[in-house]
Protein backbone atom coordinates (compact mmCIF):
# COMPACT_ATOMS: atom_id res chain seq x y z
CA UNK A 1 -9.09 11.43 4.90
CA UNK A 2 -12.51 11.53 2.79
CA UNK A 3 -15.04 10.16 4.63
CA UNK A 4 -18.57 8.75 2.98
CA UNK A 5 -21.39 8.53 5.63
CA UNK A 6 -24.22 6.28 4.14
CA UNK A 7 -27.93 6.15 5.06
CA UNK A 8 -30.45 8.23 7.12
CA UNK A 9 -28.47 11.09 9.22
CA UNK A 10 -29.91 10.58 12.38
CA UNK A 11 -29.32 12.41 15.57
CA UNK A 12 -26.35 9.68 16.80
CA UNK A 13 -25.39 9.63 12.85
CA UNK A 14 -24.98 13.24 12.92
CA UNK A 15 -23.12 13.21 16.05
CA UNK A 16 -20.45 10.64 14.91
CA UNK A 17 -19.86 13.49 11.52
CA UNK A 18 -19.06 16.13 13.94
CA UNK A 19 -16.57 13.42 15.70
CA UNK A 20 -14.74 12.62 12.87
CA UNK A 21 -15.10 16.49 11.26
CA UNK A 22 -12.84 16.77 14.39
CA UNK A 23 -10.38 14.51 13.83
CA UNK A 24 -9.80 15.78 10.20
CA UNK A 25 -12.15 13.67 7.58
CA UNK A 26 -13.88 15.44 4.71
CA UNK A 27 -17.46 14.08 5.08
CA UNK A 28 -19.79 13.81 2.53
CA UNK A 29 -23.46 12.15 2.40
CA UNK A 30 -25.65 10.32 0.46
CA UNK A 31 -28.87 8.27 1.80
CA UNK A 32 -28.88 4.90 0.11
CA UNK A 33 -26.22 2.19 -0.78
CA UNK A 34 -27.23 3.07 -4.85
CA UNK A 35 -26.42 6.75 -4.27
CA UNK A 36 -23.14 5.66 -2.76
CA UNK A 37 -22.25 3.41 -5.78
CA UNK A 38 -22.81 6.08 -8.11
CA UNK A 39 -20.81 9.19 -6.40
CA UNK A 40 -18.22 6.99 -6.12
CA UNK A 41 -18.75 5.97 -9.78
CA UNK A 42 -18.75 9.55 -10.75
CA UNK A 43 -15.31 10.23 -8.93
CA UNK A 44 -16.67 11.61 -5.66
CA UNK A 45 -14.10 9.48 -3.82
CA UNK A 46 -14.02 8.37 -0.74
CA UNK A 47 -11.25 6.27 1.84
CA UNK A 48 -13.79 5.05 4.24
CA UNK A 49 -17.58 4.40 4.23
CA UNK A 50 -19.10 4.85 7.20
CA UNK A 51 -23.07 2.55 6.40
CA UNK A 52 -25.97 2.12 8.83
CA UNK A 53 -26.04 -1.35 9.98
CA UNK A 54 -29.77 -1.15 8.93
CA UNK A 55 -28.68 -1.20 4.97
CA UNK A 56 -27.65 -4.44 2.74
CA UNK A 57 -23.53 -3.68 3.65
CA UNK A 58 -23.32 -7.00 1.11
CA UNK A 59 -25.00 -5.47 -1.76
CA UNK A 60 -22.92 -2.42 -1.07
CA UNK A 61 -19.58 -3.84 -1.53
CA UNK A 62 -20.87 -6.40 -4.29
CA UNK A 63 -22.09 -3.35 -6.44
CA UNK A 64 -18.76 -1.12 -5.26
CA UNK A 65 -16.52 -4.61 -6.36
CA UNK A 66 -18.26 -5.36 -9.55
CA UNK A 67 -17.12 -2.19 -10.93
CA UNK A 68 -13.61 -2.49 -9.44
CA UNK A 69 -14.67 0.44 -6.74
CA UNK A 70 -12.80 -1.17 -3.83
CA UNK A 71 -13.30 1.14 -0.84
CA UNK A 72 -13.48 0.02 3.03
CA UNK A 73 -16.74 -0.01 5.08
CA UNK A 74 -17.71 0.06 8.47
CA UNK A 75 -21.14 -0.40 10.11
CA UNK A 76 -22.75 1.49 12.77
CA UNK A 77 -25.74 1.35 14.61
CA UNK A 78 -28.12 2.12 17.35
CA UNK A 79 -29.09 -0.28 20.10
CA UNK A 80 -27.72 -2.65 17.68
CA UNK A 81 -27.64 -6.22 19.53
CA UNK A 82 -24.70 -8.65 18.92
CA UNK A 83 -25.90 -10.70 16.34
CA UNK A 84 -26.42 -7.34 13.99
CA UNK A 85 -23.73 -6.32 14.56
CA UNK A 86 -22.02 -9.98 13.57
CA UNK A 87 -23.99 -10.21 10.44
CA UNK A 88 -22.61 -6.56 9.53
CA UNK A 89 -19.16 -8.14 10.06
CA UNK A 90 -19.94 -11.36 7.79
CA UNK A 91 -21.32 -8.84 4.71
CA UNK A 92 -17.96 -7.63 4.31
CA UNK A 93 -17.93 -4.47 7.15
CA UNK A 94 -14.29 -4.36 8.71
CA UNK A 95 -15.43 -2.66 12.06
CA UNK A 96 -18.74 -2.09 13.89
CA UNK A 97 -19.32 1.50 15.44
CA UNK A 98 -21.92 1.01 18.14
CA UNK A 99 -24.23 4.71 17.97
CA UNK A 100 -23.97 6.63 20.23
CA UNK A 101 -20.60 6.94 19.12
CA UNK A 102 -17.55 7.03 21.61
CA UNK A 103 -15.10 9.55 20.12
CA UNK A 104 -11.95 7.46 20.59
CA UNK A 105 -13.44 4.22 19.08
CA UNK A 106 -14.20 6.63 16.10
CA UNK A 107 -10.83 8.16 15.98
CA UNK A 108 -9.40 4.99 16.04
CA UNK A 109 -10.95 3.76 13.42
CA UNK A 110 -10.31 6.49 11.21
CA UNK A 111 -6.92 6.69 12.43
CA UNK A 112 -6.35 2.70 11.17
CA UNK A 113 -8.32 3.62 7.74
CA UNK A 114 -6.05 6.39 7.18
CA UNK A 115 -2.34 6.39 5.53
CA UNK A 116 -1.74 10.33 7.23
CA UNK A 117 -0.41 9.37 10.18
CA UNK A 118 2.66 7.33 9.03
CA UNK A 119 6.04 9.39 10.50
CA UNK A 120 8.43 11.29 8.00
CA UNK A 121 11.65 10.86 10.41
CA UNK A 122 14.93 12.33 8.89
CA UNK A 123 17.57 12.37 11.97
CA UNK A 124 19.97 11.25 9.86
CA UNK A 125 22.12 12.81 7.64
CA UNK A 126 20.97 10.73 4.58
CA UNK A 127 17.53 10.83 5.26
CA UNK A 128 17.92 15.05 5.63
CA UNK A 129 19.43 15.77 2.38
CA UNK A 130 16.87 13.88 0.88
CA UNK A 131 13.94 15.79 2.67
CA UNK A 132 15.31 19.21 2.18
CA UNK A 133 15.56 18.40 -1.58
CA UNK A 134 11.81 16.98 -1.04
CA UNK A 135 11.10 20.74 0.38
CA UNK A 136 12.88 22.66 -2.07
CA UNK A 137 10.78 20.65 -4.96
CA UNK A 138 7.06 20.29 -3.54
CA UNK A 139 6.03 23.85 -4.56
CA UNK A 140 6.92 23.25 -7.58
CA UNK A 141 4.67 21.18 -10.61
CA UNK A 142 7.45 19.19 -11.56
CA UNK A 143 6.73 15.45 -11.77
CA UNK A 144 8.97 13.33 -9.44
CA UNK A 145 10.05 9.75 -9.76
CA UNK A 146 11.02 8.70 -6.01
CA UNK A 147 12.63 5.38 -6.06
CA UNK A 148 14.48 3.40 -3.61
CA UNK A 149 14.26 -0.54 -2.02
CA UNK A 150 10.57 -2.32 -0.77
CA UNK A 151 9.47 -0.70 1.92
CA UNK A 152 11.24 2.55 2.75
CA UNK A 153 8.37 4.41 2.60
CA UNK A 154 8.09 5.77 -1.10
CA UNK A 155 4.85 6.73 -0.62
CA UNK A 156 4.81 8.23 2.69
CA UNK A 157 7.25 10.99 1.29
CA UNK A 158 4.81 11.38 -1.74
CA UNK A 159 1.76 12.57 0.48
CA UNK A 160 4.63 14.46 2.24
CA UNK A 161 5.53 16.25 -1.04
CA UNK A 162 1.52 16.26 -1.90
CA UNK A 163 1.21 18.09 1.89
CA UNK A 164 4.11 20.96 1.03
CA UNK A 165 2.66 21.54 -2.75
CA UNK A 166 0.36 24.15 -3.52
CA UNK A 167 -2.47 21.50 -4.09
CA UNK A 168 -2.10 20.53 -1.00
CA UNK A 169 -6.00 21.34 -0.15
CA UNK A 170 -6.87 19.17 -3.22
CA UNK A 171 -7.34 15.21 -3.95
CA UNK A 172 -4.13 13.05 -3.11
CA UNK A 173 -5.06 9.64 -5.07
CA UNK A 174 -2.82 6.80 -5.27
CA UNK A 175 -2.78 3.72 -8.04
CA UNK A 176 -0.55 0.89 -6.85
CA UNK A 177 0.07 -0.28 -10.69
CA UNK A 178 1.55 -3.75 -9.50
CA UNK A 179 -1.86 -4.06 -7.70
CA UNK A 180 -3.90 -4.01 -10.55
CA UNK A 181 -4.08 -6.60 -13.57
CA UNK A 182 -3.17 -4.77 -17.02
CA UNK A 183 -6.72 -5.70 -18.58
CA UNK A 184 -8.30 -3.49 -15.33
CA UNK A 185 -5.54 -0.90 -14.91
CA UNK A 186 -6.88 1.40 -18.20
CA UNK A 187 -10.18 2.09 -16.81
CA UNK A 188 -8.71 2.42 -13.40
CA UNK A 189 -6.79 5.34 -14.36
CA UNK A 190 -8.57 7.00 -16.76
CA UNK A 191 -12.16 5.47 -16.79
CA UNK A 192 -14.78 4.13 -18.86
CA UNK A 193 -17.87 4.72 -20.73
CA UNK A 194 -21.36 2.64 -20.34
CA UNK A 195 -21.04 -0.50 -22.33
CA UNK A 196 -17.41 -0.15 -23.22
CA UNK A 197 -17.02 -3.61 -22.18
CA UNK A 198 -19.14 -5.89 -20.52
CA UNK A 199 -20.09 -5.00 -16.62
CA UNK A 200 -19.59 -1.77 -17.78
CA UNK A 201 -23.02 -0.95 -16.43
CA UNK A 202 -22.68 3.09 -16.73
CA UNK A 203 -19.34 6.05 -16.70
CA UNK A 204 -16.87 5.62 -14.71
CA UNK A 205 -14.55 8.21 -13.43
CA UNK A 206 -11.31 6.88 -12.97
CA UNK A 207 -8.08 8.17 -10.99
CA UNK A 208 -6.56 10.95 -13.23
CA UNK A 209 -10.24 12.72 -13.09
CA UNK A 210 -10.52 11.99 -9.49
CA UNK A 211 -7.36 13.46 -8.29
CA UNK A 212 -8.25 16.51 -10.95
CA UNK A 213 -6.90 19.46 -9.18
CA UNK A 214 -4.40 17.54 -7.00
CA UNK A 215 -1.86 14.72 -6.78
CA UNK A 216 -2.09 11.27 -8.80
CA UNK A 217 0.68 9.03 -7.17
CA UNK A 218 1.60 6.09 -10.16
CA UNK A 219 3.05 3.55 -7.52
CA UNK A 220 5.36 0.94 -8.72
CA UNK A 221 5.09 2.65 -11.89
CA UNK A 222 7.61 -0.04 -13.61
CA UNK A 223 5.05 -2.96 -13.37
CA UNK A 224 2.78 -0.93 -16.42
CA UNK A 225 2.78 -2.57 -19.97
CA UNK A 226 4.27 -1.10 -22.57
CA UNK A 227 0.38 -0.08 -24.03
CA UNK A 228 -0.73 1.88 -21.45
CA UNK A 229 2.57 3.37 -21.03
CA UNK A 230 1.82 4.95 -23.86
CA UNK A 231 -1.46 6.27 -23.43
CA UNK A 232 0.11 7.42 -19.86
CA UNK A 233 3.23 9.39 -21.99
CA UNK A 234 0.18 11.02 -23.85
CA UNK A 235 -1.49 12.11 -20.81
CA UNK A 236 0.95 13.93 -19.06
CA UNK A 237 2.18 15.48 -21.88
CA UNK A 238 -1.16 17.11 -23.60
CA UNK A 239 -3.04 17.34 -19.66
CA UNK A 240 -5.91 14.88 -21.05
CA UNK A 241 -7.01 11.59 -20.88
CA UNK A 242 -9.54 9.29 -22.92
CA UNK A 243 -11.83 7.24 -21.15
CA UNK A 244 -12.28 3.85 -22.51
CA UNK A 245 -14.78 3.94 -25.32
CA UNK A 246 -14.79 7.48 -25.26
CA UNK A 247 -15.38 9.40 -28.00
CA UNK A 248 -13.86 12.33 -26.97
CA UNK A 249 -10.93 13.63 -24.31
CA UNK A 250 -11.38 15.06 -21.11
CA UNK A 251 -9.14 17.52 -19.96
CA UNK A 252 -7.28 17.30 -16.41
CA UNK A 253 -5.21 19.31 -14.07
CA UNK A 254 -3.09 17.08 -12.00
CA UNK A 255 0.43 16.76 -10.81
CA UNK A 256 2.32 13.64 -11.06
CA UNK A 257 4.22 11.46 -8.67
CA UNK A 258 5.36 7.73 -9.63
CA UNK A 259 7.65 5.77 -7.27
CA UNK A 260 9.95 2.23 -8.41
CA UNK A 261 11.95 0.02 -6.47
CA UNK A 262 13.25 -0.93 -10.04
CA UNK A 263 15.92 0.24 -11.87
CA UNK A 264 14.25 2.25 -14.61
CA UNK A 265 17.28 3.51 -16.79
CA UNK A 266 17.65 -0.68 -17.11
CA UNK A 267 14.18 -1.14 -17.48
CA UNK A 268 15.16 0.87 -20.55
CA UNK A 269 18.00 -0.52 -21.64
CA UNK A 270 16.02 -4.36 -21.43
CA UNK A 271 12.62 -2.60 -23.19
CA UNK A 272 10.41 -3.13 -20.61
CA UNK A 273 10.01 0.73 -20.00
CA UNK A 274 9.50 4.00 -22.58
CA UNK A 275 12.58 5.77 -22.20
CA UNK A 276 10.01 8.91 -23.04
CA UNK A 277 7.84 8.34 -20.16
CA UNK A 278 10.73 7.93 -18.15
CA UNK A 279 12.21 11.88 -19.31
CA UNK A 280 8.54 12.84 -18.47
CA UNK A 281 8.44 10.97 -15.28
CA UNK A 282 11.95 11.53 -14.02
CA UNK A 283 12.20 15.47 -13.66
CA UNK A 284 13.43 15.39 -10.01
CA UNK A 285 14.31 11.72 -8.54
CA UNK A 286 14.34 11.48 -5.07
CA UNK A 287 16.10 7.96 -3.96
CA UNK A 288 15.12 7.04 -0.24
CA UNK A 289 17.89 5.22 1.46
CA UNK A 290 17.24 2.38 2.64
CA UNK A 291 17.39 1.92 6.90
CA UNK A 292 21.14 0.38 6.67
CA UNK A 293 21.40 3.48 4.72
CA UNK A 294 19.86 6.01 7.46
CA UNK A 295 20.87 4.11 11.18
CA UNK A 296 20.88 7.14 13.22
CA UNK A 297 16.61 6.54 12.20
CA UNK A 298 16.10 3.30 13.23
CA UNK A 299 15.94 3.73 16.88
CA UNK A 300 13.62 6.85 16.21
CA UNK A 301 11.15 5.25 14.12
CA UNK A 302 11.13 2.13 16.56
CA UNK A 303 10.01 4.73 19.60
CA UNK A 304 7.12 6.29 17.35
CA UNK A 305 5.77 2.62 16.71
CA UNK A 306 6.28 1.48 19.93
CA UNK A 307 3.97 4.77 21.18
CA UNK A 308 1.78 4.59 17.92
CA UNK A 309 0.73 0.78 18.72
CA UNK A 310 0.28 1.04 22.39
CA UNK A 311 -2.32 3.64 21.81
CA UNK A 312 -3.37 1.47 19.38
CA UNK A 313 -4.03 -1.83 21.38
CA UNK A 314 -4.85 0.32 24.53
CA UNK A 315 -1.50 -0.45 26.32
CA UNK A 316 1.14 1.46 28.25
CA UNK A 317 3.97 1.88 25.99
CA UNK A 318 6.81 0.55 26.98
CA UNK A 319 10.43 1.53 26.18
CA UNK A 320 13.23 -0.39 24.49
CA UNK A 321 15.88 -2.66 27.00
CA UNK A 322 19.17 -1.67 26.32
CA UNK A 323 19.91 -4.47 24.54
CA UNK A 324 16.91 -4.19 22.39
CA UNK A 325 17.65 -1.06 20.94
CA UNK A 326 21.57 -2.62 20.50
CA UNK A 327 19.55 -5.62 18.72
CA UNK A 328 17.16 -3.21 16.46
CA UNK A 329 20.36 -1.22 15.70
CA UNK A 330 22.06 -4.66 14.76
CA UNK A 331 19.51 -6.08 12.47
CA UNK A 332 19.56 -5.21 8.96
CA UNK A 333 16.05 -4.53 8.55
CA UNK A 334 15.99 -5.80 5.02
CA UNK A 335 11.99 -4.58 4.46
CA UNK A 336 13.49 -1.56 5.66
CA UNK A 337 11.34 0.67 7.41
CA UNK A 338 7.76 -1.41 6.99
CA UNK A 339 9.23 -4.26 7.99
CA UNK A 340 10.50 -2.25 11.33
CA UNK A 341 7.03 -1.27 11.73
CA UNK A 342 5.69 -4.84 11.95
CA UNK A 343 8.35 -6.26 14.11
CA UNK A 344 7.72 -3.60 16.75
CA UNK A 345 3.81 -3.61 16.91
CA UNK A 346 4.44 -7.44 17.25
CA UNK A 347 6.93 -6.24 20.51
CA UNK A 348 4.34 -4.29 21.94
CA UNK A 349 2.06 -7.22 21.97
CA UNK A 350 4.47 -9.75 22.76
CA UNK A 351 6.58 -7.54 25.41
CA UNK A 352 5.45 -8.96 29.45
CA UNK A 353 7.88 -7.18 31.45
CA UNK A 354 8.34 -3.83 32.40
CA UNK A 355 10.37 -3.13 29.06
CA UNK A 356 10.52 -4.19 26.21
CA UNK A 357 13.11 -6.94 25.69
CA UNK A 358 14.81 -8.44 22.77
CA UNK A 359 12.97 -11.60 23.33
CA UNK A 360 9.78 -9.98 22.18
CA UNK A 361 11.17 -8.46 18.78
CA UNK A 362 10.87 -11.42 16.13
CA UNK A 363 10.32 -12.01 12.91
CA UNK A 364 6.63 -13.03 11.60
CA UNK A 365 7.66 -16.50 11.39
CA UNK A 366 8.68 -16.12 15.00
CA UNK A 367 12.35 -15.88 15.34
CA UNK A 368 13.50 -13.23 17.35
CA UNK A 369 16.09 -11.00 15.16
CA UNK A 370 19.27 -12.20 17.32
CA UNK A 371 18.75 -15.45 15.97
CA UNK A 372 18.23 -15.09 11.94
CA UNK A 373 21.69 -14.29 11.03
CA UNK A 374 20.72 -10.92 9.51
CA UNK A 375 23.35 -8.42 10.27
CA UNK A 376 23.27 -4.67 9.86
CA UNK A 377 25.79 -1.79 10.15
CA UNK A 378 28.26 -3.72 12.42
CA UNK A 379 27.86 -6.48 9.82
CA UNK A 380 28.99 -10.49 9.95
CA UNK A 381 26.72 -12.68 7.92
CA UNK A 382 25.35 -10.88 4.91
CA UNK A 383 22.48 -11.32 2.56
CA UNK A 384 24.76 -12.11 -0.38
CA UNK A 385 27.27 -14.39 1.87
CA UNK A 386 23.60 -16.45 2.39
CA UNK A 387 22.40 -16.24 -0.70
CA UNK A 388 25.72 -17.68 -2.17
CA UNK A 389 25.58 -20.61 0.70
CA UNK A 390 22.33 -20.92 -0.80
CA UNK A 391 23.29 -21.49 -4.50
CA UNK A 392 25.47 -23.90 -3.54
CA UNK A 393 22.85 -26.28 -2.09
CA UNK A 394 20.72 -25.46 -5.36
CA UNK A 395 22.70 -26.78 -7.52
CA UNK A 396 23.92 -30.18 -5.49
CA UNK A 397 20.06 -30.79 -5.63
CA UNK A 398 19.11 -29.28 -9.23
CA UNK A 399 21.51 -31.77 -10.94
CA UNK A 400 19.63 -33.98 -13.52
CA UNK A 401 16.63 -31.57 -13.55
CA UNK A 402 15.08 -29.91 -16.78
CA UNK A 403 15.16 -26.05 -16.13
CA UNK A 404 11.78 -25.36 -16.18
CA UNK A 405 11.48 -27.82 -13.01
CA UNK A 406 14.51 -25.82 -11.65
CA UNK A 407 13.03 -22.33 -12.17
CA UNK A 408 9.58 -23.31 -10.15
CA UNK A 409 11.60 -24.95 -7.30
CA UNK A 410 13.55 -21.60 -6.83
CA UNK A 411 10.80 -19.45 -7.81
CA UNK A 412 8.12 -21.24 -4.86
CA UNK A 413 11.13 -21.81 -2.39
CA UNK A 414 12.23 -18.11 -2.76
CA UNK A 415 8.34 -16.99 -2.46
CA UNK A 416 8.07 -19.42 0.85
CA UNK A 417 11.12 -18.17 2.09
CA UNK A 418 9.67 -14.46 1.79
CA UNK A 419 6.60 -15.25 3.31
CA UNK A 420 4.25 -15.23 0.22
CA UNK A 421 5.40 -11.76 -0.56
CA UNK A 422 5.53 -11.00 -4.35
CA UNK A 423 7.30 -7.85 -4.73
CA UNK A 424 10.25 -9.19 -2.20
CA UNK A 425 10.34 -12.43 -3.96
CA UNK A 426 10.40 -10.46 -7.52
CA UNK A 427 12.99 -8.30 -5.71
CA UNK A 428 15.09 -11.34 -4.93
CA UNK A 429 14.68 -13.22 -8.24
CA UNK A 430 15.94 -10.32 -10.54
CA UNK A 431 12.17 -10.15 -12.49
CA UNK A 432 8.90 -7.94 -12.63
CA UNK A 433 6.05 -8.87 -10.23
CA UNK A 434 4.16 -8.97 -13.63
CA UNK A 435 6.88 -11.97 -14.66
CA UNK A 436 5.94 -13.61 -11.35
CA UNK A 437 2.64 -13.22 -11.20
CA UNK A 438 2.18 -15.14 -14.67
CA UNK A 439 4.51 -18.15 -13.50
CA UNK A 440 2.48 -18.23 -10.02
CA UNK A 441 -0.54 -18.66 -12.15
CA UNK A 442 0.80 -21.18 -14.51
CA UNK A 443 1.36 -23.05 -11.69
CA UNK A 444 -1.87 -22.84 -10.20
CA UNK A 445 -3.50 -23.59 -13.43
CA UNK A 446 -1.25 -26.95 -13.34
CA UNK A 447 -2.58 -27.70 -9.35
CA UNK A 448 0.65 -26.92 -8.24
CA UNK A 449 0.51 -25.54 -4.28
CA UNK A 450 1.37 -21.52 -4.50
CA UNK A 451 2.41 -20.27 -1.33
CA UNK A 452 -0.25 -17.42 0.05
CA UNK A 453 0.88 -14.11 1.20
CA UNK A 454 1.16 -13.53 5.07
CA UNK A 455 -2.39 -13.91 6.69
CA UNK A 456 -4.30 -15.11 3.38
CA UNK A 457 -6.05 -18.21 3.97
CA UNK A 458 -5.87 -18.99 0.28
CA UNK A 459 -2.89 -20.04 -2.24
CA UNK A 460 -5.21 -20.27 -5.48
CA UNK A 461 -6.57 -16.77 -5.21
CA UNK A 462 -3.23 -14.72 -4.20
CA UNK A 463 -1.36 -15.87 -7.33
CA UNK A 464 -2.50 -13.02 -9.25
């Protein structure tokens, strides 16, 4: 991971580089938050700053936000008492790093920041033919559209293909394009010019110049208008990119990686996607297969998180009862390997016997996965047999509505029932996350109560 130390390097400072040097960052330095704004600015990028508690940390990230630089800080400081180290937490730091530094606190840290140490696992048949096509490809420059369900881990195999290339010592950079409104998404990918709009306070590199040399990875690549799908088509092809309010190109030298859990050839078919771009994009597709797909994984990748959280929360891992792993093997897993993930960090927290029991692997609204009627390989209720049972109840209560009422009832219930989660719920209701998006605002803008994703404290501001 890149690593941007900010402020004076003092002796401590220095000795907290040479810590995470060890546990594989790329460091770079720069003294003052104004000098970090503007490397970052200029495409010097960075996954983690690292800022002496002694600096404004808010000015930092209100400079790094206002120009859509959104990049993670931590604080760190010497003798720092308590209440520093609180007010470095309340200007927008995620973590404080008392100096001198303790290595594993550091390594921790980094390890959390960083997406490098998610697990490739491919014990099963499915999952293998899929990574030895991955293998045979990654040398190659080829563009690759890797597509498959929410959740099985699209863009863990693109840093794996990124890590087997032969710019594998260069920039991976990733642009979640469902992440980003369509107004911002243009000079996040290719940039801007000073004044080219207003708060366009000087140039700004954007992600095809910053991954120059390397990997750009165009995630959820379906969610991009029709515009800059264009301008994208244009890129790739001719290898350079116009900054906005440019007056002239700028070559780059990148390879290209997008990843949909969309079906593009409809996308085509409907016109919401360049057939074109999708020729360009679509050299090699690698589909992941979804964990009902891949079962002889599922017990494999529920060990690694078990271990990988433990260390995490400083606990003895614990292994699976029997009839946990029976019960992990049972569940159909339908956020496929991220949801898998969450349930068993929550086990390792919840778990208070000697093992770790079925009791303790549940669901985030707290039902354990025995109880929610979702059904795997050995299969009884089904997604579709509840989704009809569903339908049914719609429409006994629907009756003597106008549609537009009927469409935000299922659109909100479907959203609530997913947790807040707007690429399942787009998933689920057959439309883009852009489509959503829109009708979550509408509502908003009408008062209507929007329900906020997992942990967010706010309806209002997750609608778009």
């Amino acid at each position: 991971m890149r690593l941007m130390i900010v402020g004076p390097l003092s002796g401590q400072m220095t000795q907290a580089v040479k810590i995470a040097i060890d546990n594989g960052a790329k460091v770079a330095h720069v003294d003052t938050i104004s000098k970090a704004t503007s490397a970052l600015r200029s495409g010097q990028g960075a996954d983690l700053l690292m800022v002496d508690a002694s600096l404004d940390i808010h000015e930092l990230i209100r400079a790094n936000e206002s120009e859509r630089i959104l990049v993670p800080v931590v604080a760190c400081g010497v003798d720092t008492d308590a209440k520093s180290a609180a007010a470095a937490i309340r200007a927008g730091a995620k973590e404080f790093i008392p100096l001198p530094p303790d290595a594993e606190l550091i390594a921790a840290v980094l390890a959390a920041v960083s997406d490098d140490e998610r697990p490739m696992v491919a014990r099963d048949p499915a999952m293998q033919s899929v990574l030895k096509l991955a293998d045979q490809i990654a040398p190659s420059e080829a563009s690759i559209l890797i597509t498959g369900e929410s959740g099985v881990g699209k863009e863990v195999m693109a840093r794996y293909v990124h890590k087997h290339s032969k710019r594998k010592d260069k920039p991976f950079i990733s642009v979640n394009c469902a992440a980003i409104p369509d107004n911002l998404l243009e000079s996040e990918l290719f940039g801007h010019e000073k004044g080219a709009f207003t708060g366009a306070v000087a140039r700004r590199v954007g992600k095809f110049e910053e991954a120059n040399g390397g990997t750009l990875l165009l995630d959820e690549i379906s969610e991009m208008d029709a515009r800059l799908q264009a301008k994208l088509l244009r890129a790739i092809q001719e290898r350079e990119i116009d900054r906005v309010g440019g007056a002239a190109p700028v070559k780059v030298d990148i390879r290209i990686l997008a990843t949909s859990n969309r079906d593009l050839a409809k996308a085509v078919q409907d016109g919401e996607f360049r057939e074109d771009l999708l020729y360009r994009l679509n050299v090699v597709n690698l589909r992941l297969p979804s964990l009902r797909e891949r079962p002889q994984d599922i017990l494999a990748l529920a060990d690694f998180f078990v271990k990988k959280y433990a260390e995490v929360n400083g606990t003895q891992a614990k292994a699976l009862s029997e009839t946990a792993r029976q019960r992990v093997l049972d569940y159909a897993w339908p956020g496929n390997v991220r949801e898998l993930e969450n349930a068993m960090h929550r086990a390792v927290l919840l778990a208070t016997d000697a093992e770790i029991d079925e009791a303790a692997i549940r669901l985030p609204d707290g039902t354990a996965i025995a109880d929610s009627g979702q059904v795997g390989i050995t299969g009884a209720p089904s997604v579709a047999s509840q989704a009809a049972e569903a339908a049914e109840h719609a429409v006994r209560n629907f009756v003597g509505r106008t549609v537009s009422d009927v469409e935000q009832d299922l659109i909100l219930k479907t959203l609530e029932h997913c947790l807040g989660n707007r690429t399942h719920a787009a998933n689920i209701l057959g439309i883009s996350i852009r489509t959503l998006r829109n009708k979550l605002k509408e509502y908003n803008e009408k008062g209507v109560d929007v329900p906020a994703p997992m942990g967010s404290s706010s309806s209002s501001s997750s609608a778009a």
